[in-house]
Structures are given as structure tokens and as C-alpha cells.
PDB file of N, CA and C in Angstrom:
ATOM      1  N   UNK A   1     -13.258  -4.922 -28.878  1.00  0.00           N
ATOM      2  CA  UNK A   1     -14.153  -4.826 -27.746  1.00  0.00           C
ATOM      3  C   UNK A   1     -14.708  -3.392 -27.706  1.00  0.00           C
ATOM      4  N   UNK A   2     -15.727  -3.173 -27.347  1.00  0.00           N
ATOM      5  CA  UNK A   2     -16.363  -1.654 -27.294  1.00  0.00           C
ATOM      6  C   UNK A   2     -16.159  -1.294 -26.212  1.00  0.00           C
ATOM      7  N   UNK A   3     -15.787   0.018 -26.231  1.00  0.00           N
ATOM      8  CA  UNK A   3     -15.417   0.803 -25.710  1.00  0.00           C
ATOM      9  C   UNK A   3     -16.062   0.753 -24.507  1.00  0.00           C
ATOM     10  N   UNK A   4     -17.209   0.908 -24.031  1.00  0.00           N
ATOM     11  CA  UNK A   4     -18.088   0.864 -23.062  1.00  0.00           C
ATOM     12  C   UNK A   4     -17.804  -0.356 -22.243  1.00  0.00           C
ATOM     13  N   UNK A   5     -17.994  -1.473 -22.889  1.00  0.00           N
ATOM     14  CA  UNK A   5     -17.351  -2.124 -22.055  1.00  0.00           C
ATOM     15  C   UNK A   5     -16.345  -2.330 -21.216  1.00  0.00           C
ATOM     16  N   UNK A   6     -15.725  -2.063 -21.993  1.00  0.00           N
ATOM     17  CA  UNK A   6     -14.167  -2.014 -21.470  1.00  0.00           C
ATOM     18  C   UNK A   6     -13.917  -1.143 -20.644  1.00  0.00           C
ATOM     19  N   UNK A   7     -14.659   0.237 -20.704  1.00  0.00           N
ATOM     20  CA  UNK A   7     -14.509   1.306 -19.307  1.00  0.00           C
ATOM     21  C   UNK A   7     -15.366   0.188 -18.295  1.00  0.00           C
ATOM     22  N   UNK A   8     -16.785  -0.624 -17.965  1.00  0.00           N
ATOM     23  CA  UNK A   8     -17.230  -0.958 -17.497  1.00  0.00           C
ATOM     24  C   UNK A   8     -16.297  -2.269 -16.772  1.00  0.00           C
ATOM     25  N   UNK A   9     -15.184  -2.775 -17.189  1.00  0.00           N
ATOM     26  CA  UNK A   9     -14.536  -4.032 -16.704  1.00  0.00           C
ATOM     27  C   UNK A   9     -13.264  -3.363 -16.173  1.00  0.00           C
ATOM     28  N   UNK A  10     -13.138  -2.501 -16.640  1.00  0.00           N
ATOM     29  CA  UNK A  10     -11.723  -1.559 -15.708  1.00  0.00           C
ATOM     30  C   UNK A  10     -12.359  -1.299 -14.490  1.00  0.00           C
ATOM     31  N   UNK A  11     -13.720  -0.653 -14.439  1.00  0.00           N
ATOM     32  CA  UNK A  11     -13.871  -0.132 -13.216  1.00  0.00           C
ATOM     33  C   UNK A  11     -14.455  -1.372 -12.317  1.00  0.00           C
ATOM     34  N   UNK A  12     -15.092  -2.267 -12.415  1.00  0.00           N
ATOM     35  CA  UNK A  12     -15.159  -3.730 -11.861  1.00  0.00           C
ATOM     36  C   UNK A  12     -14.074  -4.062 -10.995  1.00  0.00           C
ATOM     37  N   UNK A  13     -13.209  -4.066 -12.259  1.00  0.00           N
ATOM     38  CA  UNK A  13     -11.705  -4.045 -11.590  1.00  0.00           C
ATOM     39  C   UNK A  13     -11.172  -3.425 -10.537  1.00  0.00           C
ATOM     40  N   UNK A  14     -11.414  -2.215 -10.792  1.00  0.00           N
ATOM     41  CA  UNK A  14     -10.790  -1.555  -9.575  1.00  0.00           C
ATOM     42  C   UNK A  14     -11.648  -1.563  -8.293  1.00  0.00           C
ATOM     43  N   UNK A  15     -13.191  -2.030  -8.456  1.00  0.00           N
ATOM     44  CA  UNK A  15     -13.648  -1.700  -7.353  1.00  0.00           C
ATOM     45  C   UNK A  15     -13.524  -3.374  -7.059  1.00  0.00           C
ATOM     46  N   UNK A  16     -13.092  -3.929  -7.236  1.00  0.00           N
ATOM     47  CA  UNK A  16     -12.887  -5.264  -6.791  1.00  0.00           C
ATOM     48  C   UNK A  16     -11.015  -5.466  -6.136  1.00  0.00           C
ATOM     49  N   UNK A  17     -10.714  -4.494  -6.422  1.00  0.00           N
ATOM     50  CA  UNK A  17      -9.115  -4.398  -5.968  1.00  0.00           C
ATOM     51  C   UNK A  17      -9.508  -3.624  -4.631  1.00  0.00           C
ATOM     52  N   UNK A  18     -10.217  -2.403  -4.610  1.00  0.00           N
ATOM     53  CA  UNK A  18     -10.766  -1.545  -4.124  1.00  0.00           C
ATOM     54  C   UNK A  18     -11.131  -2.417  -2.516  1.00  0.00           C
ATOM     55  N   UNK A  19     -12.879  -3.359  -2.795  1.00  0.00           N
ATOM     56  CA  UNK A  19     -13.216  -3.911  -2.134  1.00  0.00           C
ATOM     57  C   UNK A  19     -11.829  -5.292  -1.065  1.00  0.00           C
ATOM     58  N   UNK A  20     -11.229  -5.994  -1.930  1.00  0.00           N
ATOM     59  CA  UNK A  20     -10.089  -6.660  -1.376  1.00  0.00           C
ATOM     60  C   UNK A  20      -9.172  -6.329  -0.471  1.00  0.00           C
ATOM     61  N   UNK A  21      -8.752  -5.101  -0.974  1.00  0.00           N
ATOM     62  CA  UNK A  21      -7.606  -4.122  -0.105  1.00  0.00           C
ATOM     63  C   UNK A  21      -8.338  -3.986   1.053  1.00  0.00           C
ATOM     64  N   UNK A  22      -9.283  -4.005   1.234  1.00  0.00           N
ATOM     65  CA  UNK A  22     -10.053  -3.074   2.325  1.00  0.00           C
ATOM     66  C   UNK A  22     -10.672  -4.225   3.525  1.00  0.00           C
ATOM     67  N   UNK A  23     -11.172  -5.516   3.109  1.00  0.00           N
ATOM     68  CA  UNK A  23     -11.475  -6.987   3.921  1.00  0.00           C
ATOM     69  C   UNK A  23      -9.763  -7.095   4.577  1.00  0.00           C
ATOM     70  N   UNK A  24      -8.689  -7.406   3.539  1.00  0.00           N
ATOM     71  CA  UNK A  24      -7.910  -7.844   3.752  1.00  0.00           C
ATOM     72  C   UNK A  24      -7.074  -6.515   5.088  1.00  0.00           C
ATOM     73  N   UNK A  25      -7.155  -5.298   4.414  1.00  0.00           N
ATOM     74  CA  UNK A  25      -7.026  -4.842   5.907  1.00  0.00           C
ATOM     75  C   UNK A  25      -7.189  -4.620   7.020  1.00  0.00           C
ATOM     76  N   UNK A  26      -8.704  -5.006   7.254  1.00  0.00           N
ATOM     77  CA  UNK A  26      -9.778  -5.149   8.414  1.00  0.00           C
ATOM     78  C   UNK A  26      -9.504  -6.472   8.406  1.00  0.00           C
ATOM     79  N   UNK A  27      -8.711  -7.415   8.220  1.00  0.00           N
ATOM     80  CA  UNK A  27      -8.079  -8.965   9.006  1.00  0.00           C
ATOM     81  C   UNK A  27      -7.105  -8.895   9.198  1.00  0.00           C
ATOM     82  N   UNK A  28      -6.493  -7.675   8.755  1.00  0.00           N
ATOM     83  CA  UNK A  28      -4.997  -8.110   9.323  1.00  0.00           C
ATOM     84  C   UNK A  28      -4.721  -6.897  10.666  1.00  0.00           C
ATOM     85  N   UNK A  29      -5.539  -5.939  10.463  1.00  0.00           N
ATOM     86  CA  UNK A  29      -5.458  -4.852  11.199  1.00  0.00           C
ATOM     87  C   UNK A  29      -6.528  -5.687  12.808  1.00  0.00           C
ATOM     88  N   UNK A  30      -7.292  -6.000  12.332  1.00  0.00           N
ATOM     89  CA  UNK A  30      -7.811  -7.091  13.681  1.00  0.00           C
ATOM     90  C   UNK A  30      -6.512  -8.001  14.634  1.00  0.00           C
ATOM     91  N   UNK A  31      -5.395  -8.719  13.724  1.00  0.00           N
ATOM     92  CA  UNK A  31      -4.631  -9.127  14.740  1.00  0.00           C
ATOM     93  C   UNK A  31      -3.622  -8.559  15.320  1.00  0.00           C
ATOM     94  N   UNK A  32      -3.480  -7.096  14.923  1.00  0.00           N
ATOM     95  CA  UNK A  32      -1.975  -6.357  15.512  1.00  0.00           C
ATOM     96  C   UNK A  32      -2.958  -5.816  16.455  1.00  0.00           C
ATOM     97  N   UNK A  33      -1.001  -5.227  17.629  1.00  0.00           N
ATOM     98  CA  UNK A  33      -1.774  -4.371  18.071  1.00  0.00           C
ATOM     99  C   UNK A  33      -1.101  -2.784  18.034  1.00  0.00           C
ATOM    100  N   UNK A  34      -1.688  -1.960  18.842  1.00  0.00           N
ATOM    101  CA  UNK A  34      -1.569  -0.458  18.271  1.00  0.00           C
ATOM    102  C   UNK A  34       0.002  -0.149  18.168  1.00  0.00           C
ATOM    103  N   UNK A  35       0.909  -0.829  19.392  1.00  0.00           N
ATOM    104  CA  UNK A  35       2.470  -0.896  18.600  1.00  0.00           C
ATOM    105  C   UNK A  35       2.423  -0.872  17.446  1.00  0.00           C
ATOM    106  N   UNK A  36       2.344  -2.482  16.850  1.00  0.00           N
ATOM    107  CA  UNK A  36       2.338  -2.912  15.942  1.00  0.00           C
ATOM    108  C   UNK A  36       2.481  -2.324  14.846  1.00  0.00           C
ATOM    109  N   UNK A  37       0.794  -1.482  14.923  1.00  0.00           N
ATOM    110  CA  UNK A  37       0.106  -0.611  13.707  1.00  0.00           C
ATOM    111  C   UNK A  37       1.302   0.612  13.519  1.00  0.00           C
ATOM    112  N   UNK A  38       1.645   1.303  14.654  1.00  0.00           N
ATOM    113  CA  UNK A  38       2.301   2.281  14.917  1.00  0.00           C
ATOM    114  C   UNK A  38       3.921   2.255  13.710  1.00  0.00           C
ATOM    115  N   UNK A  39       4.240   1.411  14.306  1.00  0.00           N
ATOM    116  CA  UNK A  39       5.754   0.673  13.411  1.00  0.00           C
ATOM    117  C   UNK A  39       5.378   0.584  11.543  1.00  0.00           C
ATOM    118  N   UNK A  40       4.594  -0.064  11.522  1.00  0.00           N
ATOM    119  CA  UNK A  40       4.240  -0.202   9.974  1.00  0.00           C
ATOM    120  C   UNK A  40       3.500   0.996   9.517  1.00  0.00           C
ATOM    121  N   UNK A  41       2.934   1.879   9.960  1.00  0.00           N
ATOM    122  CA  UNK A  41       2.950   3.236   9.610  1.00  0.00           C
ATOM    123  C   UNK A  41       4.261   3.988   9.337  1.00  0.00           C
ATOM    124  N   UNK A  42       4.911   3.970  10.609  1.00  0.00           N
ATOM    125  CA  UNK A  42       6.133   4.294  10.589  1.00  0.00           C
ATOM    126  C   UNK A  42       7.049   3.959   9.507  1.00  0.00           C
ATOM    127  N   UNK A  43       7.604   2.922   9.187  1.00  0.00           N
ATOM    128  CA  UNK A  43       8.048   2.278   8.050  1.00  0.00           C
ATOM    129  C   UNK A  43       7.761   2.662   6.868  1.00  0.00           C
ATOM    130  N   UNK A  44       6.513   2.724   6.801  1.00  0.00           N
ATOM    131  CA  UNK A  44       5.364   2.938   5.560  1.00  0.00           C
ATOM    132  C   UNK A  44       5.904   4.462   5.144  1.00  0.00           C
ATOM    133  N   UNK A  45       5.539   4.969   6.148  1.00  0.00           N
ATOM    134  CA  UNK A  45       5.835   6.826   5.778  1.00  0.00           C
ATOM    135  C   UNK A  45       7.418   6.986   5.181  1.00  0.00           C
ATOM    136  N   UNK A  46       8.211   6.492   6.156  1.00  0.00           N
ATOM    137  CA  UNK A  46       9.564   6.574   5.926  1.00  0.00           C
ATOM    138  C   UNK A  46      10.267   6.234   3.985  1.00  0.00           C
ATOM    139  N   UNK A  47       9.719   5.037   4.232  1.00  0.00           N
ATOM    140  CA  UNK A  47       9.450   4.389   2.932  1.00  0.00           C
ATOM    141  C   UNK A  47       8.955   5.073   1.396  1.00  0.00           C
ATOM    142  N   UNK A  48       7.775   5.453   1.940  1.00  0.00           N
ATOM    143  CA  UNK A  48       7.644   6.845   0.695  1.00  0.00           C
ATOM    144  C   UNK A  48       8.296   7.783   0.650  1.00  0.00           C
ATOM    145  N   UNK A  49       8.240   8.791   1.992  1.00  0.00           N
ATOM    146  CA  UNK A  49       9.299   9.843   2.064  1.00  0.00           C
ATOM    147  C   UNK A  49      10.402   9.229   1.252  1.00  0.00           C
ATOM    148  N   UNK A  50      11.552   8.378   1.310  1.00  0.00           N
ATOM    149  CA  UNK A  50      12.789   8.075   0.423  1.00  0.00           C
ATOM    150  C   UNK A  50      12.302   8.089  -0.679  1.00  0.00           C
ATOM    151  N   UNK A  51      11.151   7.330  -1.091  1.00  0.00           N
ATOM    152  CA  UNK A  51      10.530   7.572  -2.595  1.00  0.00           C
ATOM    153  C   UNK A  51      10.245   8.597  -3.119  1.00  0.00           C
ATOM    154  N   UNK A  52       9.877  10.102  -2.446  1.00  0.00           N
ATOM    155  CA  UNK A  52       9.856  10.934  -3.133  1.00  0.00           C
ATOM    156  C   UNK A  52      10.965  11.818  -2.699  1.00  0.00           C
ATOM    157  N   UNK A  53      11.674  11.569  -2.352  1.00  0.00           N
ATOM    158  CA  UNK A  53      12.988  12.029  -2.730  1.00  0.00           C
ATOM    159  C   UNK A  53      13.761  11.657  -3.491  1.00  0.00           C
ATOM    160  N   UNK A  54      13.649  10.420  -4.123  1.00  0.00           N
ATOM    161  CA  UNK A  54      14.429   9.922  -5.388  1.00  0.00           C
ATOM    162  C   UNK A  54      13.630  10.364  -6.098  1.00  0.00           C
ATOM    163  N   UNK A  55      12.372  10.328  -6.391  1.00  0.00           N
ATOM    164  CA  UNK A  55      11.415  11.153  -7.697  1.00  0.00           C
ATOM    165  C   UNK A  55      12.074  12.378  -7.744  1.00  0.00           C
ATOM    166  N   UNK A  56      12.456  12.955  -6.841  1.00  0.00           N
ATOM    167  CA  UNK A  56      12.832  14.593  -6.768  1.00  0.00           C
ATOM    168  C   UNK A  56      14.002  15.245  -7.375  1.00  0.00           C
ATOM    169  N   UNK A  57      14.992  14.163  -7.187  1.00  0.00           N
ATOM    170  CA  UNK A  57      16.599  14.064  -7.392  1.00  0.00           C
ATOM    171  C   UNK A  57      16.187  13.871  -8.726  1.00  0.00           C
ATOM    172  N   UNK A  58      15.693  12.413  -8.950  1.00  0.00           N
ATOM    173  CA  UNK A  58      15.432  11.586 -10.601  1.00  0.00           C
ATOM    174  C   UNK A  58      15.126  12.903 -11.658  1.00  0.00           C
ATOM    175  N   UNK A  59      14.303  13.270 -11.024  1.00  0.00           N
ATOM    176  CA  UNK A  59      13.362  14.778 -12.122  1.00  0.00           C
ATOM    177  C   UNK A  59      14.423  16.112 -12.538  1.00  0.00           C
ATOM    178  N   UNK A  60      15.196  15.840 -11.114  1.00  0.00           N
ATOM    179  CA  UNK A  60      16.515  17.252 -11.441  1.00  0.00           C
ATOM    180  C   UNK A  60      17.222  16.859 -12.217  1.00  0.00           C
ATOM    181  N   UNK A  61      17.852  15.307 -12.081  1.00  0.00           N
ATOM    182  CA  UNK A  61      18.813  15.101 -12.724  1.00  0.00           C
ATOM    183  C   UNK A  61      18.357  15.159 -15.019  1.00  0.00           C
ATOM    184  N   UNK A  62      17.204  14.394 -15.107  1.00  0.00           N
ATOM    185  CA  UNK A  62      16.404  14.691 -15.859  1.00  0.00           C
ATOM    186  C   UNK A  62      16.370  15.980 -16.595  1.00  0.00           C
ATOM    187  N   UNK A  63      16.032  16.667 -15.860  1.00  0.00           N
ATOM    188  CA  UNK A  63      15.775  18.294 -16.539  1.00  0.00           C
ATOM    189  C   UNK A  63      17.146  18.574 -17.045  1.00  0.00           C
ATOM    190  N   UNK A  64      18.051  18.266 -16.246  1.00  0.00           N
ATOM    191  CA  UNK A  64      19.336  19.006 -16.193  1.00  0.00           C
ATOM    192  C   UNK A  64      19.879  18.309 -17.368  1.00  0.00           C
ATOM    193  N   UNK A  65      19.366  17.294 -17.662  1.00  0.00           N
ATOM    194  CA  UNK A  65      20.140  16.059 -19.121  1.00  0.00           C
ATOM    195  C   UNK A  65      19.234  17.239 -20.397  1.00  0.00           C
ATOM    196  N   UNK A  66      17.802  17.250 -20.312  1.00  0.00           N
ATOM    197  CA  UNK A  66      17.236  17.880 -21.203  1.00  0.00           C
ATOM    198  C   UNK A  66      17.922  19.008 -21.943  1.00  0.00           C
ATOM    199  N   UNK A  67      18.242  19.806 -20.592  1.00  0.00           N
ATOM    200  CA  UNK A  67      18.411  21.551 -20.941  1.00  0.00           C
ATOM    201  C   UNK A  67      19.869  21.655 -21.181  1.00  0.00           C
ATOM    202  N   UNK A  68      20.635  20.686 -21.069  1.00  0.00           N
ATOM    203  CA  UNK A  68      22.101  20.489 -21.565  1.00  0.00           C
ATOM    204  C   UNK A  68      21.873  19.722 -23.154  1.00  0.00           C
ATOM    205  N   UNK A  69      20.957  18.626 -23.406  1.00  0.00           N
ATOM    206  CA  UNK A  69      21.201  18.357 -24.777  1.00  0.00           C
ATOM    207  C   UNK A  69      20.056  19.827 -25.560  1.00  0.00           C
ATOM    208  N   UNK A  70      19.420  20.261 -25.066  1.00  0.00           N
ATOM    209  CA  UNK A  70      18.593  21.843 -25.693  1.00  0.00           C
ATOM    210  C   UNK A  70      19.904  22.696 -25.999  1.00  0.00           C
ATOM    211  N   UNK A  71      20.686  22.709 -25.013  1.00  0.00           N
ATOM    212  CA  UNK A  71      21.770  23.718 -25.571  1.00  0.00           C
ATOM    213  C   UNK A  71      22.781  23.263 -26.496  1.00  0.00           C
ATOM    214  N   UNK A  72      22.786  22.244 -26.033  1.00  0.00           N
ATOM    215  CA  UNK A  72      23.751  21.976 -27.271  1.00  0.00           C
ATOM    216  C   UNK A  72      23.461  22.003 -28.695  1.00  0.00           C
ATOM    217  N   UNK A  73      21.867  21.979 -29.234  1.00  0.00           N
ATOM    218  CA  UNK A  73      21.406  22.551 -30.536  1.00  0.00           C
ATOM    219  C   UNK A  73      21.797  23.591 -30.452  1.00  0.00           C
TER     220      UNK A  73
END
């Protein structure tokens, strides 16, 4: 497949993931209400926050495997 194309159907792609995400949140964000919204923000944040704290830990522990098998050459 040429190249061109293929950048041209990725980005289709994404602006069609793009466009979806965005209907589908303007229908679902229409039936809550600002509680609602409030809580699943809430959640949401919380939720990543733990996620990048395991990225954080994951990456130390990582380095620390690296620079222990480096020394051991």
C-alpha cells in the first residue's frame, strides 16, 4: 500500500474516533447531572493519578534492574 495512503486512512481514522468520542459525549453528558459529572471526574482523576504512579515506581524499579545488570559487566 503507498505510503500516502496509508498516512491518509490513519488520519480518517482518528478523526473518526475523534468525531465519535465527542457525539457520544455530548449524549451521555446530556443525561447526568452536575453531581453526577462531578463523581466521574473525580474517579477519572483519581484513576490516572494511581496510573502514574505505577508508571513512576515501574520506571524506578526498571532503571534500577538496568544499572545493576550495567554493573555487573
Amino acid at each position: 500500500m503507498n505510503i500516502k495512503i496509508k498516512a491518509a486512512l490513519q488520519t480518517a481514522g482518528i478523526l473518526a474516533v475523534i468525531v465519535s468520542v465527542s457525539i457520544g459525549l455530548q449524549l451521555l453528558l446530556a443525561g447526568l447531572t452536575a453531581s453526577e459529572i462531578a463523581k466521574i471526574l473525580s474517579v477519572g482523576s483519581i484513576t490516572f493519578l494511581i496510573y502514574c504512579m505505577y508508571q513512576v515506581v515501574l520506571s524506578r524499579l526498571e532503571y534500577n534492574q538496568k544499572v545493576d545488570e550495567i554493573a555487573k559487566k
